[in-house]
Each structure stands twice: as structure tokens, then as C-alpha cells.
C-alpha atoms as a PDB file:
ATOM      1  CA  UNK A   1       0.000   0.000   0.000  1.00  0.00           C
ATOM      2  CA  UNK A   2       1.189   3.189  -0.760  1.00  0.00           C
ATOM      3  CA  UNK A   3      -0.459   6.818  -0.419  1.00  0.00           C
ATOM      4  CA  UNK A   4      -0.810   9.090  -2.986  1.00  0.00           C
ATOM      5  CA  UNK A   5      -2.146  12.205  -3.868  1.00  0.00           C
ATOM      6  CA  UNK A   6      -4.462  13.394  -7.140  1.00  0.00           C
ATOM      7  CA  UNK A   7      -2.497  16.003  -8.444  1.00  0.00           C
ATOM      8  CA  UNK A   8      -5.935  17.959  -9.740  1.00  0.00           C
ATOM      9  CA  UNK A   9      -7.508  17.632  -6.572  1.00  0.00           C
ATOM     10  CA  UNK A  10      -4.938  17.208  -3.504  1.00  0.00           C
ATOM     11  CA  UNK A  11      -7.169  14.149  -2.348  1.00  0.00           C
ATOM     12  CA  UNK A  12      -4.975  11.470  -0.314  1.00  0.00           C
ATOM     13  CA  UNK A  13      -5.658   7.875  -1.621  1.00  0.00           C
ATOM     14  CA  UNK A  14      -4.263   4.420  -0.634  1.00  0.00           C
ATOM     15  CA  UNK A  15      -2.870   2.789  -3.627  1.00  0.00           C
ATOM     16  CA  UNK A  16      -2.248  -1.141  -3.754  1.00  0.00           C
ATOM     17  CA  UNK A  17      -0.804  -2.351  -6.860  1.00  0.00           C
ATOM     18  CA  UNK A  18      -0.273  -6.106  -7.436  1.00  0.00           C
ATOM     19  CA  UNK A  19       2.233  -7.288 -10.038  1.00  0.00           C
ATOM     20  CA  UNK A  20       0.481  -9.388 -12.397  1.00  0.00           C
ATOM     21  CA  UNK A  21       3.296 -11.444 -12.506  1.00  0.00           C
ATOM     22  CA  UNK A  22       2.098 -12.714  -9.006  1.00  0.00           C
ATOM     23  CA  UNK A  23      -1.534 -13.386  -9.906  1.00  0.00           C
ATOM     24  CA  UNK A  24      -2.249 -17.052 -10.733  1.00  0.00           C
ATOM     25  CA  UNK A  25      -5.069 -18.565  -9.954  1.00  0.00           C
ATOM     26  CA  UNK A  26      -6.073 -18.648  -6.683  1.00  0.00           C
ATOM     27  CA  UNK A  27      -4.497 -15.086  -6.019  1.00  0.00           C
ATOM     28  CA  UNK A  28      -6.095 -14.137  -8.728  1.00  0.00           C
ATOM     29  CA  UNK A  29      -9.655 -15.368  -7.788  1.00  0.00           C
ATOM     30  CA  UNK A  30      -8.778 -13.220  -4.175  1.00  0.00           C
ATOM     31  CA  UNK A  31      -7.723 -10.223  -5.874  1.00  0.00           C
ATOM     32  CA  UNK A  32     -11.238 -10.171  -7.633  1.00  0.00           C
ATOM     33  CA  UNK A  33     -13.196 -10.632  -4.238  1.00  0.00           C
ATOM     34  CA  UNK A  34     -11.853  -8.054  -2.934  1.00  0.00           C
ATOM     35  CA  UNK A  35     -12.216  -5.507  -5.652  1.00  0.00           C
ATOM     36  CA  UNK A  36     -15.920  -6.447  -5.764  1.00  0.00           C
ATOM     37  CA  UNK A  37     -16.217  -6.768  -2.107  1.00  0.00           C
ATOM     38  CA  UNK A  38     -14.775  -2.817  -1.791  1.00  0.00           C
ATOM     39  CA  UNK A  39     -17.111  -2.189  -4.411  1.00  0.00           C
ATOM     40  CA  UNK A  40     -20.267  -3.374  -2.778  1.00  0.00           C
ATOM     41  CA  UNK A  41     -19.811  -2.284   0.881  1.00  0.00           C
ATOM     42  CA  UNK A  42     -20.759   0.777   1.645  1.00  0.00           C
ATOM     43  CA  UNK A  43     -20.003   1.422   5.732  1.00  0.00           C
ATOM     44  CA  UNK A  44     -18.152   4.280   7.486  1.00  0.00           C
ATOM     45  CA  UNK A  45     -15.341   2.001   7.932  1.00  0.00           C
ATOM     46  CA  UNK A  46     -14.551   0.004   5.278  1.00  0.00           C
ATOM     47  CA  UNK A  47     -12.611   2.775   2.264  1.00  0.00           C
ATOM     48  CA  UNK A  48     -14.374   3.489  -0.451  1.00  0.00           C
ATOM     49  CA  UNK A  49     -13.179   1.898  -4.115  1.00  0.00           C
ATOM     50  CA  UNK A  50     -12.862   5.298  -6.418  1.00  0.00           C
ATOM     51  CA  UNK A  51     -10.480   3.478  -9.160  1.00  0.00           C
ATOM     52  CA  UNK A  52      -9.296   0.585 -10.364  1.00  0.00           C
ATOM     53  CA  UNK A  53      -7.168   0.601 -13.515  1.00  0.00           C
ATOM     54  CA  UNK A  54      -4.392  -1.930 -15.277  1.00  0.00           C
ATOM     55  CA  UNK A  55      -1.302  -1.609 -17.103  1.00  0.00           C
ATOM     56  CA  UNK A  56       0.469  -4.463 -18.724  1.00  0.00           C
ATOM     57  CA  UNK A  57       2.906  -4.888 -15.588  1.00  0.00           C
ATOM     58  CA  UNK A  58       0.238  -4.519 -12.874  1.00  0.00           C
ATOM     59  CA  UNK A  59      -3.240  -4.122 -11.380  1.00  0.00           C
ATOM     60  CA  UNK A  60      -3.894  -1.085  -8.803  1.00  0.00           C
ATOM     61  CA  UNK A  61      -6.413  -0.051  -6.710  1.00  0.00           C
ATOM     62  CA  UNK A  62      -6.843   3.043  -5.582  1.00  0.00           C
ATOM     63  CA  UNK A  63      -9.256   3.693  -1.962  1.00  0.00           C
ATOM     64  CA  UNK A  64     -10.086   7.478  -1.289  1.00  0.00           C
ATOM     65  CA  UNK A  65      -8.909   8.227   2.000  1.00  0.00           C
ATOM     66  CA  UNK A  66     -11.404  10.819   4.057  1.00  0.00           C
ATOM     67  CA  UNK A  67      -9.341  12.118   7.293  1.00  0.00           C
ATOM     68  CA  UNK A  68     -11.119  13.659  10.209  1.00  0.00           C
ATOM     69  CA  UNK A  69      -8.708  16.029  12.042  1.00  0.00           C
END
């Protein structure tokens, strides 16, 4: 996990990217659960799934993070 930040609107996200090298099979079957699983929960303490996006070395997923001070 790393955090980030969207350059065109300062927000702070958590970004987990997962070499696709490393998904086969059963990882892969996990990795999809739990994108669809962020997805469908929607509770005040679970992040929120904003973007999910490939390239041809990996898969991210990027969780909006929402900081009360």
C-alpha cells in the first residue's frame, strides 16, 4: 500500500498495486473478491473503491482516504 495524492484535486488515496506477474489462480480469484467486495460495501469504515485501472505490468487499486482532524 502506498499513499498518494491526485495532483488535480490534492485528495490522499491508498494505492495497492499487485504485479500481475504474481496473480495465478487462486491469487487471482482473491484479488477479484476483494475488488468487488470494496465495491459493494458501503459502511463508514470500510474505504471506499474510487479506481481501479491496469497496465500491462500490474493491477492497482486506488481507496479514497477521508481524514477527520
Amino acid at each position: 500500500m502506498r499513499l498518494v495524492r491526485r495532483r488535480e484535486t490534492g485528495k490522499l488515496f491508498a494505492m495497492k498495486q499487485i504485479k500481475k506477474g504474481d496473480l495465478t489462480g487462486r491469487k487471482r480469484k482473491i484479488v477479484m473478491r476483494e475488488r468487488q467486495a470494496l465495491l459493494d460495501i458501503d459502511s463508514p469504515n470500510v474505504v471506499t473503491l474510487h479506481y481501479s485501472f491496469q497496465t500491462v505490468i500490474a493491477t492497482f487499486h486506488l481507496n479514497f482516504l477521508n481524514f477527520i482532524h
